[in-house]
C-alpha atoms as a PDB file:
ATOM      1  CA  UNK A   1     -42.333 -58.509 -24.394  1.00  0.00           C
ATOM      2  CA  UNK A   2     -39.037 -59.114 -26.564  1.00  0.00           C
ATOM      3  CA  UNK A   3     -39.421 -55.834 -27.736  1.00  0.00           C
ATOM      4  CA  UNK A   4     -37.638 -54.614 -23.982  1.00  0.00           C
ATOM      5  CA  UNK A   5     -35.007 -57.082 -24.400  1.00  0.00           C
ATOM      6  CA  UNK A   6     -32.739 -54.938 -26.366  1.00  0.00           C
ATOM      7  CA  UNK A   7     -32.988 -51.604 -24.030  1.00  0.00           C
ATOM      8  CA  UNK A   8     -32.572 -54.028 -20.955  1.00  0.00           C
ATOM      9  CA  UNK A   9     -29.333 -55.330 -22.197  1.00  0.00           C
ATOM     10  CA  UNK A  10     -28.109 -52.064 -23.151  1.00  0.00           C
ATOM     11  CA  UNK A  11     -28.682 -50.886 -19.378  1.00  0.00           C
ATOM     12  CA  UNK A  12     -27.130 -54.149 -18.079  1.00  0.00           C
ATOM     13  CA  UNK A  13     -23.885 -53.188 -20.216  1.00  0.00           C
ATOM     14  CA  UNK A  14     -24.288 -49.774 -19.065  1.00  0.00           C
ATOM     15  CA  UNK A  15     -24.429 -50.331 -15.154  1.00  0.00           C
ATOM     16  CA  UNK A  16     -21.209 -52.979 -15.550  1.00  0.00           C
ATOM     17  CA  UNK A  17     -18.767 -50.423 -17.405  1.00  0.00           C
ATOM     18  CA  UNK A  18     -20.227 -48.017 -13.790  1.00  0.00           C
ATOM     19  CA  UNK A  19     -18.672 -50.944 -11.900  1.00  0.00           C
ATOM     20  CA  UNK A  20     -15.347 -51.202 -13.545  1.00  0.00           C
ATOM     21  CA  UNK A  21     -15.315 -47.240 -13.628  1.00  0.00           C
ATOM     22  CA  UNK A  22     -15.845 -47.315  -9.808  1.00  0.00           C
ATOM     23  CA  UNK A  23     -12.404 -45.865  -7.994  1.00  0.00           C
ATOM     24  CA  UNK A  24     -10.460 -48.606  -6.940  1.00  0.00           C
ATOM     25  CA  UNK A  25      -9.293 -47.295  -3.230  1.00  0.00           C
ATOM     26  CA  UNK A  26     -12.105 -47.628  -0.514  1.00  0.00           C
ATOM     27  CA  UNK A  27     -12.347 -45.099   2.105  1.00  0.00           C
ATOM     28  CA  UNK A  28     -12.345 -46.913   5.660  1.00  0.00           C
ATOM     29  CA  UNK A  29     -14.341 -45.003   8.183  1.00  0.00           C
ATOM     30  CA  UNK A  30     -12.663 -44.040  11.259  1.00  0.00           C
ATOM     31  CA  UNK A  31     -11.295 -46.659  14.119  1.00  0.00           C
ATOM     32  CA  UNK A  32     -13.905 -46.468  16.927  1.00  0.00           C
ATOM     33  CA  UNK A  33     -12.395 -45.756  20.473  1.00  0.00           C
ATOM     34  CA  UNK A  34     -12.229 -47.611  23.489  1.00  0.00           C
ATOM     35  CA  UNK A  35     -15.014 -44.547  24.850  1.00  0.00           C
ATOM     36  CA  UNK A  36     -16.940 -45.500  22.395  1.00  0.00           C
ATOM     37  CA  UNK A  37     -16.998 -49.408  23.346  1.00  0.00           C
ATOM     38  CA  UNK A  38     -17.767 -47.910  27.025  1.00  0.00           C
ATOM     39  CA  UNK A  39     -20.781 -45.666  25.615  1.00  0.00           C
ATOM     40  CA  UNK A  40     -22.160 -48.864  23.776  1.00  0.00           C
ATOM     41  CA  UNK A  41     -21.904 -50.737  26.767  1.00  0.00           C
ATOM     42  CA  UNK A  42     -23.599 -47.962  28.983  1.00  0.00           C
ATOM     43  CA  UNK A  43     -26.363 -47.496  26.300  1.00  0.00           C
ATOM     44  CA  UNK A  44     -27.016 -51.791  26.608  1.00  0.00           C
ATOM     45  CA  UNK A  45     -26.764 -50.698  30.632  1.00  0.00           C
ATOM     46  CA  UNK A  46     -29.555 -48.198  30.007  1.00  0.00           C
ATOM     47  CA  UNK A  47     -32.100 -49.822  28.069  1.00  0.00           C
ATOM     48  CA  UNK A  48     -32.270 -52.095  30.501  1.00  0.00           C
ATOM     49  CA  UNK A  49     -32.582 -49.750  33.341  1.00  0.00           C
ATOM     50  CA  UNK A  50     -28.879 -50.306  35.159  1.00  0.00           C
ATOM     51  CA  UNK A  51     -26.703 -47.102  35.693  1.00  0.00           C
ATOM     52  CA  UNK A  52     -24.046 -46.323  33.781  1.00  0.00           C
ATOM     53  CA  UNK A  53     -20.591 -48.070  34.700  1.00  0.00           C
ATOM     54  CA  UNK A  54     -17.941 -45.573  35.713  1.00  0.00           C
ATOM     55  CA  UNK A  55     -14.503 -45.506  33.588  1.00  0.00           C
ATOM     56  CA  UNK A  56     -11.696 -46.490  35.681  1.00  0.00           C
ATOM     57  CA  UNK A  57      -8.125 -45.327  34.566  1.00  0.00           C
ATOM     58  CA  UNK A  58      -6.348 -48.328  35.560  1.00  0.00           C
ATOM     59  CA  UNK A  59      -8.742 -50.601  34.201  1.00  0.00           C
ATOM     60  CA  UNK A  60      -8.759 -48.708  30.689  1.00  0.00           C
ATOM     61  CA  UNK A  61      -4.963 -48.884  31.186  1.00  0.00           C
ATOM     62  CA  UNK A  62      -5.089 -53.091  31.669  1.00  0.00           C
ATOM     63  CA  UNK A  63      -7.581 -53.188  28.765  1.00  0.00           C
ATOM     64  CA  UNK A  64      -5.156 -50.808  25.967  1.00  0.00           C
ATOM     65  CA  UNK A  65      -2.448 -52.925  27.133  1.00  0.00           C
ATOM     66  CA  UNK A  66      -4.281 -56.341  26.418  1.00  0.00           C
ATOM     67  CA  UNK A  67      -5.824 -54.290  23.036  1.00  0.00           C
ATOM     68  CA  UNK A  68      -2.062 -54.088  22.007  1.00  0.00           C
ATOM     69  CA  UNK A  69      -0.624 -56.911  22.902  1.00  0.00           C
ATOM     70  CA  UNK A  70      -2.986 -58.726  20.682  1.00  0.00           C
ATOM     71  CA  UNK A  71      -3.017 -56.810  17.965  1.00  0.00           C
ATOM     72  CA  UNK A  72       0.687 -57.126  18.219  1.00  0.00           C
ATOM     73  CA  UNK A  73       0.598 -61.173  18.121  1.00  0.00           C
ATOM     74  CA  UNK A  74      -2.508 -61.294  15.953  1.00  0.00           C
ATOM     75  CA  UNK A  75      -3.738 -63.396  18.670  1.00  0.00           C
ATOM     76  CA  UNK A  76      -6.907 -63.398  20.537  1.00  0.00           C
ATOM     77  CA  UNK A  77      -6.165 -64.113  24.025  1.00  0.00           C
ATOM     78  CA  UNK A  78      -7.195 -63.218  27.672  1.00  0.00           C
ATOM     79  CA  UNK A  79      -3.822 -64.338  28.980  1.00  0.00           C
ATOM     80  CA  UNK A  80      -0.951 -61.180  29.608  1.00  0.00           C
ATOM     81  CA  UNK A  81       2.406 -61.295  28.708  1.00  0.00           C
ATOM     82  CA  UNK A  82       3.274 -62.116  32.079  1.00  0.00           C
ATOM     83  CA  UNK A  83       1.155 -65.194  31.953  1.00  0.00           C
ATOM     84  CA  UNK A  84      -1.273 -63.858  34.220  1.00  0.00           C
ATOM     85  CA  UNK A  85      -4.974 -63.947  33.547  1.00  0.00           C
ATOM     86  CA  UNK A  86      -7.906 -61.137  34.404  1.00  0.00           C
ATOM     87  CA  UNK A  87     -10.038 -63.532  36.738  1.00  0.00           C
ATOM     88  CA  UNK A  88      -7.052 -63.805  38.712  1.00  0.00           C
ATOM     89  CA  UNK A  89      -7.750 -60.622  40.002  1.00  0.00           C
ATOM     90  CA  UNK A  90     -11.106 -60.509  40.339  1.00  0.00           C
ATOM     91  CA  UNK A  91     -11.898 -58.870  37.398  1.00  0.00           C
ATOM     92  CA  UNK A  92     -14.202 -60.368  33.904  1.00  0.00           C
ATOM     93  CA  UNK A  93     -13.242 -59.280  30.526  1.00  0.00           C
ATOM     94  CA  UNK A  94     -14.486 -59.550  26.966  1.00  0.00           C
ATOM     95  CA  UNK A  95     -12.465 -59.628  23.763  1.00  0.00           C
ATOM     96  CA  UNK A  96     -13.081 -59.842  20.147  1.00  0.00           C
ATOM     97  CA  UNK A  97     -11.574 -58.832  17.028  1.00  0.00           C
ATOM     98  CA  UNK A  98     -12.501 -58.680  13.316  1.00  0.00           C
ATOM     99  CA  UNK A  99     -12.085 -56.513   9.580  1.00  0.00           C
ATOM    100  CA  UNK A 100     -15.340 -54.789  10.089  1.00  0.00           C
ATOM    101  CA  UNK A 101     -15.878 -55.228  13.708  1.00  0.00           C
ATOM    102  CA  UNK A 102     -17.241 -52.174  15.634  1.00  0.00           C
ATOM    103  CA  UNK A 103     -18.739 -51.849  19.362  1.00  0.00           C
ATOM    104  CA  UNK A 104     -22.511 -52.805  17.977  1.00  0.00           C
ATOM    105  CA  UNK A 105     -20.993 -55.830  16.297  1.00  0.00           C
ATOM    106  CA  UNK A 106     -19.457 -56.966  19.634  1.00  0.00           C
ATOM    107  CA  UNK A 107     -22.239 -56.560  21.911  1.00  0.00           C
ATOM    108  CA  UNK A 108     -25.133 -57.389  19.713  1.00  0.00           C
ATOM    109  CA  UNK A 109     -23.671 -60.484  17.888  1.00  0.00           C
ATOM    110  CA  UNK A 110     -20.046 -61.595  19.478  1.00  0.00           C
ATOM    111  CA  UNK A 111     -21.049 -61.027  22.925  1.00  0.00           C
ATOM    112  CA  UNK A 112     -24.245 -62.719  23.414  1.00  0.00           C
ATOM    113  CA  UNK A 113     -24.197 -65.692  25.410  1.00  0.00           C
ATOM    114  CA  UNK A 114     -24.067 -65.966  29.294  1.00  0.00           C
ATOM    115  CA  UNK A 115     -20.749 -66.035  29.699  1.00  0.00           C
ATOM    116  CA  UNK A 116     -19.831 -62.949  27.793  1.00  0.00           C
ATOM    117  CA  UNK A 117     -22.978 -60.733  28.198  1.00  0.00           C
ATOM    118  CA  UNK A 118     -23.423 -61.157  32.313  1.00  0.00           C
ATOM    119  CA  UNK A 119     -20.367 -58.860  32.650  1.00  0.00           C
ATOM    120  CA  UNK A 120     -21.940 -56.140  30.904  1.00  0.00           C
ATOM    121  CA  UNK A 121     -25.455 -55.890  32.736  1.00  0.00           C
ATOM    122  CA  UNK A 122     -23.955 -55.834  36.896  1.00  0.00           C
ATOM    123  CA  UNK A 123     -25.629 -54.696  38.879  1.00  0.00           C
ATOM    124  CA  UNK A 124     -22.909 -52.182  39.689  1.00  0.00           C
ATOM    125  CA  UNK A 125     -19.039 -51.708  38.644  1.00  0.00           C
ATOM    126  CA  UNK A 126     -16.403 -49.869  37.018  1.00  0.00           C
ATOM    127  CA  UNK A 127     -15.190 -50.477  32.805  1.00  0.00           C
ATOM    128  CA  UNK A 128     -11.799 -49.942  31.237  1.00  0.00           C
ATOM    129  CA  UNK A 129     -11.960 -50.453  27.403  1.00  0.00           C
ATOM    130  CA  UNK A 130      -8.671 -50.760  24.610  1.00  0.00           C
ATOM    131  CA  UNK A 131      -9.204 -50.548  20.753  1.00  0.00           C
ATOM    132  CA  UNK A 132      -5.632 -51.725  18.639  1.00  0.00           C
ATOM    133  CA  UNK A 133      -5.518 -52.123  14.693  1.00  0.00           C
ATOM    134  CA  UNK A 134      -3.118 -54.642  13.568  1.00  0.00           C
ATOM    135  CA  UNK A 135      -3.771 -54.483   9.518  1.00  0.00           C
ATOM    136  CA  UNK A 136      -7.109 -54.993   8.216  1.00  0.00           C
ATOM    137  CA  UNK A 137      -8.087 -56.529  12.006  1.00  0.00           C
ATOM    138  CA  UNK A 138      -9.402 -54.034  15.047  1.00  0.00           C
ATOM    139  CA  UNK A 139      -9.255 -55.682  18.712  1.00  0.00           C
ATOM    140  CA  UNK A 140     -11.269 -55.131  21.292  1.00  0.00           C
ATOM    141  CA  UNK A 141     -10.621 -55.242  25.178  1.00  0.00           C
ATOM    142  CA  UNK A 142     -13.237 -54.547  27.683  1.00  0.00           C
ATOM    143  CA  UNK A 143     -12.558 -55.265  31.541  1.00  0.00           C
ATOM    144  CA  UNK A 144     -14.883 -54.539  33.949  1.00  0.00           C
ATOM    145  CA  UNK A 145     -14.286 -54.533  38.087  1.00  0.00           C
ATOM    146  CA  UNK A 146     -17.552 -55.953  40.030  1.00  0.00           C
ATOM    147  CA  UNK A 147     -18.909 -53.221  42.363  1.00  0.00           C
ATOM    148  CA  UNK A 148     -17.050 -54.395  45.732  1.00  0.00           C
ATOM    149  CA  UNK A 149     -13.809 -56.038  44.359  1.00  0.00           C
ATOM    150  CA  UNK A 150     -10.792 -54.439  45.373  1.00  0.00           C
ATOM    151  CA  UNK A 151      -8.600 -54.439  42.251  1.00  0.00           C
ATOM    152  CA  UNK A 152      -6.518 -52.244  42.922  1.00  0.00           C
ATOM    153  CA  UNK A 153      -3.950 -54.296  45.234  1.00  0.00           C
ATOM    154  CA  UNK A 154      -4.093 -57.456  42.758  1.00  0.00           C
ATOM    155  CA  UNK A 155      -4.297 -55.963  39.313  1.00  0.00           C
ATOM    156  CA  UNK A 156      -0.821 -57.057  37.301  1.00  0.00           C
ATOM    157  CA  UNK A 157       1.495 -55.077  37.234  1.00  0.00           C
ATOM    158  CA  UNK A 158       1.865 -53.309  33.688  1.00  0.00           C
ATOM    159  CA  UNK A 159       5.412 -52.649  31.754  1.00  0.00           C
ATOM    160  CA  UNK A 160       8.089 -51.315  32.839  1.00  0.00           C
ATOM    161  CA  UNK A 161       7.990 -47.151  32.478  1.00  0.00           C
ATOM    162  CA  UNK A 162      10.525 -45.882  30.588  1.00  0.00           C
ATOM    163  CA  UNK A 163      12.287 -43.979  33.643  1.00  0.00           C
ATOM    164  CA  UNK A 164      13.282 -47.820  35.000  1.00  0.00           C
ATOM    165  CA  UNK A 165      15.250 -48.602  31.812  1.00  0.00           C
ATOM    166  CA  UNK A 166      18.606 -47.920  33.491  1.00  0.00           C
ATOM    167  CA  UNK A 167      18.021 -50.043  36.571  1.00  0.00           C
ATOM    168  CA  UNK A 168      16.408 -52.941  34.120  1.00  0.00           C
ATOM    169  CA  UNK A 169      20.212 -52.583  32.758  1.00  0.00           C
ATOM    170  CA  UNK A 170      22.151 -52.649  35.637  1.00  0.00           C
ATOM    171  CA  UNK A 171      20.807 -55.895  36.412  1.00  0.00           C
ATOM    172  CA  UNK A 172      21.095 -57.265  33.008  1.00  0.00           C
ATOM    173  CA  UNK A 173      24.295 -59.569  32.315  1.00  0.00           C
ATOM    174  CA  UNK A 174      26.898 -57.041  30.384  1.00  0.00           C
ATOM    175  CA  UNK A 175      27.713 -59.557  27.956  1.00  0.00           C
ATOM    176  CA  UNK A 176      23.704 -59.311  27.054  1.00  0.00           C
ATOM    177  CA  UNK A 177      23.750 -55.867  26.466  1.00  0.00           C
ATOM    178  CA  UNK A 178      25.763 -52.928  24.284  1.00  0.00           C
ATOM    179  CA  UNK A 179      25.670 -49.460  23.383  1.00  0.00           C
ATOM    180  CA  UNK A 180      25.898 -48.509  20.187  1.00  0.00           C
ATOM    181  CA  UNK A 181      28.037 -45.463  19.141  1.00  0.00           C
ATOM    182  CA  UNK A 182      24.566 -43.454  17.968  1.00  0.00           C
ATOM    183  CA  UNK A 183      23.643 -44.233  21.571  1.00  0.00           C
ATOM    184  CA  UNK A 184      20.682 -47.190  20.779  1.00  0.00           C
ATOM    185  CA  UNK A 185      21.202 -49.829  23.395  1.00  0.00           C
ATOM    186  CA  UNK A 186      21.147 -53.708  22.025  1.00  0.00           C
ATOM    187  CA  UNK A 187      20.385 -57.060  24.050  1.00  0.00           C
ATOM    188  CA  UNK A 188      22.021 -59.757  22.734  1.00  0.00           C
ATOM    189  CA  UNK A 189      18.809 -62.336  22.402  1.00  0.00           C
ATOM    190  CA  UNK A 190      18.871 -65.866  24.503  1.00  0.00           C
ATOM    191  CA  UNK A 191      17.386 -69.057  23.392  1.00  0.00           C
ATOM    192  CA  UNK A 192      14.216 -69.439  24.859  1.00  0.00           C
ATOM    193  CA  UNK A 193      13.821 -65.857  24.085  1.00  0.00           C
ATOM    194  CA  UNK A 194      10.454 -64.416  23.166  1.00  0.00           C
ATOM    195  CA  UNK A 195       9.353 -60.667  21.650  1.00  0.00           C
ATOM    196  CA  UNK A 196       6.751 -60.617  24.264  1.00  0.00           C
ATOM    197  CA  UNK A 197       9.143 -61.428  26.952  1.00  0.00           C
ATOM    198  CA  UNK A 198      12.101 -59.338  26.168  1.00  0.00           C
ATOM    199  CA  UNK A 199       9.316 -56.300  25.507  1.00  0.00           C
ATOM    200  CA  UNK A 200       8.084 -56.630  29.477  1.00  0.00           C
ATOM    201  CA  UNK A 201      11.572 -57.010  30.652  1.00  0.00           C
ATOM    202  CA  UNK A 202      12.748 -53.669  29.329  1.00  0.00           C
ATOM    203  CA  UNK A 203       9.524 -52.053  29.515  1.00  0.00           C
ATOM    204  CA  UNK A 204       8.925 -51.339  26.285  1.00  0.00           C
ATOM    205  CA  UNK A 205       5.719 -52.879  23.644  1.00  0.00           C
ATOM    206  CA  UNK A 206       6.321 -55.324  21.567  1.00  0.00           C
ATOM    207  CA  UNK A 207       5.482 -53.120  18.199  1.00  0.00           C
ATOM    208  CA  UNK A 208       8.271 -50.750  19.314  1.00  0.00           C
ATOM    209  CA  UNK A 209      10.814 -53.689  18.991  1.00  0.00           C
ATOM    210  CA  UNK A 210       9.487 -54.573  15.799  1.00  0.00           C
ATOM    211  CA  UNK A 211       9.762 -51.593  14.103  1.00  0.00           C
ATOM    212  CA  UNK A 212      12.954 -50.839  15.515  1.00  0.00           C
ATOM    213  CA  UNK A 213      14.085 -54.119  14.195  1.00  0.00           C
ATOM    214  CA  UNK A 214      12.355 -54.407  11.363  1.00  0.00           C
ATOM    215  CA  UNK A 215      10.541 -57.311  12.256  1.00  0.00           C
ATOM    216  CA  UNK A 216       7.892 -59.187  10.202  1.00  0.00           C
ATOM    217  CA  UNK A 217       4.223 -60.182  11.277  1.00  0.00           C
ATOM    218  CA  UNK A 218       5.719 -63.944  12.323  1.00  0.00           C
ATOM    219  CA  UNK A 219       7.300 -61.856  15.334  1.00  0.00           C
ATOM    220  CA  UNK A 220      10.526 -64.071  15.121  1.00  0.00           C
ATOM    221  CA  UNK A 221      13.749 -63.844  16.706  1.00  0.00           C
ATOM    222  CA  UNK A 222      16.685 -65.671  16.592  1.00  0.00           C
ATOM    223  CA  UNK A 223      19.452 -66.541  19.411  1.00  0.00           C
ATOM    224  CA  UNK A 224      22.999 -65.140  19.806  1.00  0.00           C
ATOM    225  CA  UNK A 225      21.521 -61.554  17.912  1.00  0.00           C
ATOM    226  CA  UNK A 226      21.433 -58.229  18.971  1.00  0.00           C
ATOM    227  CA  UNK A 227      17.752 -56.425  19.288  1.00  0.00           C
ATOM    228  CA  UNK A 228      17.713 -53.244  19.507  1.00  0.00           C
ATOM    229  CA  UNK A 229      16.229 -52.382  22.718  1.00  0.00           C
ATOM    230  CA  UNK A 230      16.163 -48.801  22.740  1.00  0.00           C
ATOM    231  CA  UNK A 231      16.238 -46.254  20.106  1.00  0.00           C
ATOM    232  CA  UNK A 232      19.142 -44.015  18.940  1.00  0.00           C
ATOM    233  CA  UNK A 233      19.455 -40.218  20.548  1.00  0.00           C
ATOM    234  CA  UNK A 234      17.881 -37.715  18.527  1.00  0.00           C
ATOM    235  CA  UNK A 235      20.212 -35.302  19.376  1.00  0.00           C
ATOM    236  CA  UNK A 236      21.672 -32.311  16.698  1.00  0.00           C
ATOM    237  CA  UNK A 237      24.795 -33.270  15.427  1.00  0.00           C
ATOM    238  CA  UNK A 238      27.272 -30.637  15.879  1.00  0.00           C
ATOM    239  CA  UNK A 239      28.718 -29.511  12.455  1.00  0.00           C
ATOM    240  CA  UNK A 240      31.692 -29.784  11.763  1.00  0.00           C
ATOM    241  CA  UNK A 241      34.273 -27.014  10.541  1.00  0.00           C
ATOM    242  CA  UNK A 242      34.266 -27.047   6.450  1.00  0.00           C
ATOM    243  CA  UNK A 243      37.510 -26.812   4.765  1.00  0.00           C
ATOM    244  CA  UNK A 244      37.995 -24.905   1.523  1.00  0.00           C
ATOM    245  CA  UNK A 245      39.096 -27.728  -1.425  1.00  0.00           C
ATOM    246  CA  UNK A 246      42.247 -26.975  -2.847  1.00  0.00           C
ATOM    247  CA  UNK A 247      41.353 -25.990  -6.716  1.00  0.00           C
ATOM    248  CA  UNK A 248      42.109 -29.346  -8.964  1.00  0.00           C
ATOM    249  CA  UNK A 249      44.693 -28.333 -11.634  1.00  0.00           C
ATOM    250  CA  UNK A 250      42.980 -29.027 -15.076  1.00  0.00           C
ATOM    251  CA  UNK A 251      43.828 -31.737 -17.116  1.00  0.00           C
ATOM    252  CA  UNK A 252      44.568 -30.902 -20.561  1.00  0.00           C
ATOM    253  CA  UNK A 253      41.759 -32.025 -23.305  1.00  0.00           C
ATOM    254  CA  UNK A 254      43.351 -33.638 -26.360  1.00  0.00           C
ATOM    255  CA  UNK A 255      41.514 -33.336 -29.589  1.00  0.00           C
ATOM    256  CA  UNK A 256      41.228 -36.219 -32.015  1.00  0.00           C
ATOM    257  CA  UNK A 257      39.440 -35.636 -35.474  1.00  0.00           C
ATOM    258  CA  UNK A 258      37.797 -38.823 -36.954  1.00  0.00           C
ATOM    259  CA  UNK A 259      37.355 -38.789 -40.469  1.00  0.00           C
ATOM    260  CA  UNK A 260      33.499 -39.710 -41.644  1.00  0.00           C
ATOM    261  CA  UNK A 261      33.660 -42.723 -43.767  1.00  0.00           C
ATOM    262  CA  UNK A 262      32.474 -41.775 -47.512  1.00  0.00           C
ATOM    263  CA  UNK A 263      28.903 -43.304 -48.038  1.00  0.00           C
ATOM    264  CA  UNK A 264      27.707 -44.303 -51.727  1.00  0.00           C
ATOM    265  CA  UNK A 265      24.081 -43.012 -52.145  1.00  0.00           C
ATOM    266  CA  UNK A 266      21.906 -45.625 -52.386  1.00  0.00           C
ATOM    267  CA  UNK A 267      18.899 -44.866 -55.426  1.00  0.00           C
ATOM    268  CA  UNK A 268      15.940 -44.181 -53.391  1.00  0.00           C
ATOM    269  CA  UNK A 269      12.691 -46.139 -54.040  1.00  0.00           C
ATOM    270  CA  UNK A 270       9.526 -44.712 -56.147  1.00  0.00           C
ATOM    271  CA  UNK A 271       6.537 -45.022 -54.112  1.00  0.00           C
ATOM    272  CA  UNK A 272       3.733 -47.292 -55.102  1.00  0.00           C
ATOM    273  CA  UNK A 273       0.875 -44.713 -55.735  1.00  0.00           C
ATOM    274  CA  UNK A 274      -2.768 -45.175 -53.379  1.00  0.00           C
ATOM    275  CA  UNK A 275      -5.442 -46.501 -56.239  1.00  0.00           C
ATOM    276  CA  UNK A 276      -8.191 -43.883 -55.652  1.00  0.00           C
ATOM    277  CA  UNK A 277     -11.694 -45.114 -55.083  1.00  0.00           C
ATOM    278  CA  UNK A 278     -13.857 -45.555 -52.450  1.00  0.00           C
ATOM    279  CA  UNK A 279     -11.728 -46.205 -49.898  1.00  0.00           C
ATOM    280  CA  UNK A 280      -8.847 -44.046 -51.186  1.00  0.00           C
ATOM    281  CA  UNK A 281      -9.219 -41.855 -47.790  1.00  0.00           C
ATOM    282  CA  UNK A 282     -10.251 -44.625 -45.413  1.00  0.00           C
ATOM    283  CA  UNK A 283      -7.784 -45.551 -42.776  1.00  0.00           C
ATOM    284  CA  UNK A 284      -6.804 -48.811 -41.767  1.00  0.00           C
ATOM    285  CA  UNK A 285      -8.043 -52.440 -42.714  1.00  0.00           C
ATOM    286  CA  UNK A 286     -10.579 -51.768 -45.272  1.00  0.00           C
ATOM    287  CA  UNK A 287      -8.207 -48.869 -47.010  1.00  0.00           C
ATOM    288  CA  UNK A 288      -5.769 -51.874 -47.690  1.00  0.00           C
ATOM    289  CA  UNK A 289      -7.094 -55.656 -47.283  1.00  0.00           C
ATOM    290  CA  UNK A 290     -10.612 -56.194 -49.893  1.00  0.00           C
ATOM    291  CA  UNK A 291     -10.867 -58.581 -47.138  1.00  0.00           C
ATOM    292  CA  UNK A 292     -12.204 -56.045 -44.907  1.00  0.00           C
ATOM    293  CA  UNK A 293     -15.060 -55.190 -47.898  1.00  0.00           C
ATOM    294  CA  UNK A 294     -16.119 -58.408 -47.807  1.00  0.00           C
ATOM    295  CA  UNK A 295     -16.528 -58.178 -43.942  1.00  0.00           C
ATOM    296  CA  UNK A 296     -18.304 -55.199 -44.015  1.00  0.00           C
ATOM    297  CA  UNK A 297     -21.001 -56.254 -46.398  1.00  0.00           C
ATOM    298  CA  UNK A 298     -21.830 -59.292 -44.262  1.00  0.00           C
ATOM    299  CA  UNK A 299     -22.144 -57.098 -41.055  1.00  0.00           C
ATOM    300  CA  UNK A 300     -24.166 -55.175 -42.891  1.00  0.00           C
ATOM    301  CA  UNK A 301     -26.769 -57.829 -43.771  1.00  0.00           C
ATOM    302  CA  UNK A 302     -26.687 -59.417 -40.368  1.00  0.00           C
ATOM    303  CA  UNK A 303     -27.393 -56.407 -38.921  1.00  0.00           C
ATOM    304  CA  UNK A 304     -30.191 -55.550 -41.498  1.00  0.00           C
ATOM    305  CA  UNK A 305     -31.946 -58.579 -40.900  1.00  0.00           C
ATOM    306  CA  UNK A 306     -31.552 -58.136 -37.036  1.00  0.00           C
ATOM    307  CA  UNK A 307     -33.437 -54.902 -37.143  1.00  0.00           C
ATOM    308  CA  UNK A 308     -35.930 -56.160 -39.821  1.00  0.00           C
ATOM    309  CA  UNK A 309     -36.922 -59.349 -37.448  1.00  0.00           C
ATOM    310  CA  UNK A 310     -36.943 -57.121 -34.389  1.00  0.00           C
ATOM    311  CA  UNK A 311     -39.504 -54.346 -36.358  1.00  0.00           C
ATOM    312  CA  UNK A 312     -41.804 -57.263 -37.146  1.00  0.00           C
ATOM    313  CA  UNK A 313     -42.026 -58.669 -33.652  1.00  0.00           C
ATOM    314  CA  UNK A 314     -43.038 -55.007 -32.472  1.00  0.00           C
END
């Protein structure tokens, strides 16, 4: 039995120096999609015999939006920026988020009791589905529309497009807002001021401002500051005209000689010659300490009677 002790400890070594050799980046497979949190849901639909829900733009829109605006706050919420909450209109949602979370993980252990599962077995409806990564984290938004709810005159309005920006800025306070000479626009932040809020009011998401201003994950801002609200123009500068530099007129190098000081040779010392022996040609400790002789020799019996004991025991 003890004679398997030896090989077994040599393997255990063995398969730990494998662990530190392992590569120390890990390959993360890719995000799933908000189609594939619909297919999930449609493959729970049809193992129980219910038809497949229908994607609905607008609800896939009002689900990315929610998707975003958490991952943005690192919250887990139902409520929008706007305050406003899906089963105002009608409509039931499910979120979740999580490091490793992924659409099986969310319908087969996050979304389990009554509250959360009901919405995905109707009897009939439409889905919208958003996926966000904020860092390690992936959130999930699914909102589904009841077959005969009528959505589409209640549903919250979503941000501001893009095309708006200029009318947003006519009504603005001009003392709240500047344009800067590379053509970003700035708003001038109020107490009471929030990312969220200032994102929705020029129609823009709340991880533009923050990379625009360099914003950290606390999603801070301060009163009486200017946040960029709006990029710089990416337009091509026009060159300008280059001018011919007028030729320098040299200036003249003076030479200095420096005498070397005179140096009195110094008699050089006669080497100490290597005793010859044994361990004439050995490098290291035992070529220059007896110390290391005497350590030798002991290793050498402990490891003779080691192997002596162990061939008995056989």
């Amino acid at each position: 039995m003890k004679s398997i002790i030896f090989p077994r400890f040599l393997l255990t070594l063995a398969f730990a120096l494998a662990l530190f050799a392992l590569p120390d980046g890990v390959v993360r497979a890719a995000d799933p999609s908000a189609q594939d949190l619909i297919s999930a849901v449609n493959g729970l639909r049809s193992g129980k015999g219910l038809s497949a829900y229908a994607i609905d733009a607008s609800l896939s829109g009002y689900a990315q939006a929610q998707a975003d605006y958490m991952a943005s706050t690192g919250t887990l919420t139902h409520t929008r920026p706007d305050g406003s909450v899906p089963w105002d209109s009608g409509l039931k949602e499910d979120i979740a988020y999580g490091q490793m979370l992924t659409p099986d993980i969310a319908i087969n252990q996050i979304w389990t009791d009554a509250l959360h599962y009901d919405p995905m077995v109707l009897p009939d409806g439409v889905v919208g589905a958003g996926v966000a990564r904020n860092g390690d984290s992936l959130y999930f938004s699914l909102v589904i529309r009841p077959s005969g709810a009528n959505v589409a005159a209640t549903l919250p309005a979503q941000p501001q497009p893009r095309q708006a920006l200029a009318a947003v800025l006519a009504a603005t306070p001009t003392t709240s807002i500047t344009v800067n000479a590379d053509g970003s626009i700035s708003y001038l932040v109020r107490s009471g001021d929030t990312l969220t809020g200032i994102a929705a009011q020029f129609g823009v998401t709340v991880i533009e401002l923050k990379a625009w201003n360099r914003i950290g994950d606390d999603n801070i801002v301060f009163s009486n500051t200017w946040l960029v609200i709006h990029p710089a123009s990416t337009a091509t500068p026009t060159p300008e005209p280059s001018t011919t530099p007028a030729p320098e007129t040299p200036t003249p190098i003076v030479s200095i000689t420096v005498e070397a000081p005179t140096l009195t040779p110094q008699p050089s010392a006669t080497p100490i010659p290597t005793p010859a022996g044994f361990f004439a040609g050995v490098p290291g400790f035992f070529s220059k300490n007896v110390g290391g002789l005497i350590v030798g020799v002991a290793l050498g019996l402990v490891l003779g009677l080691f192997f002596a004991q162990f061939g008995r025991r056989r």
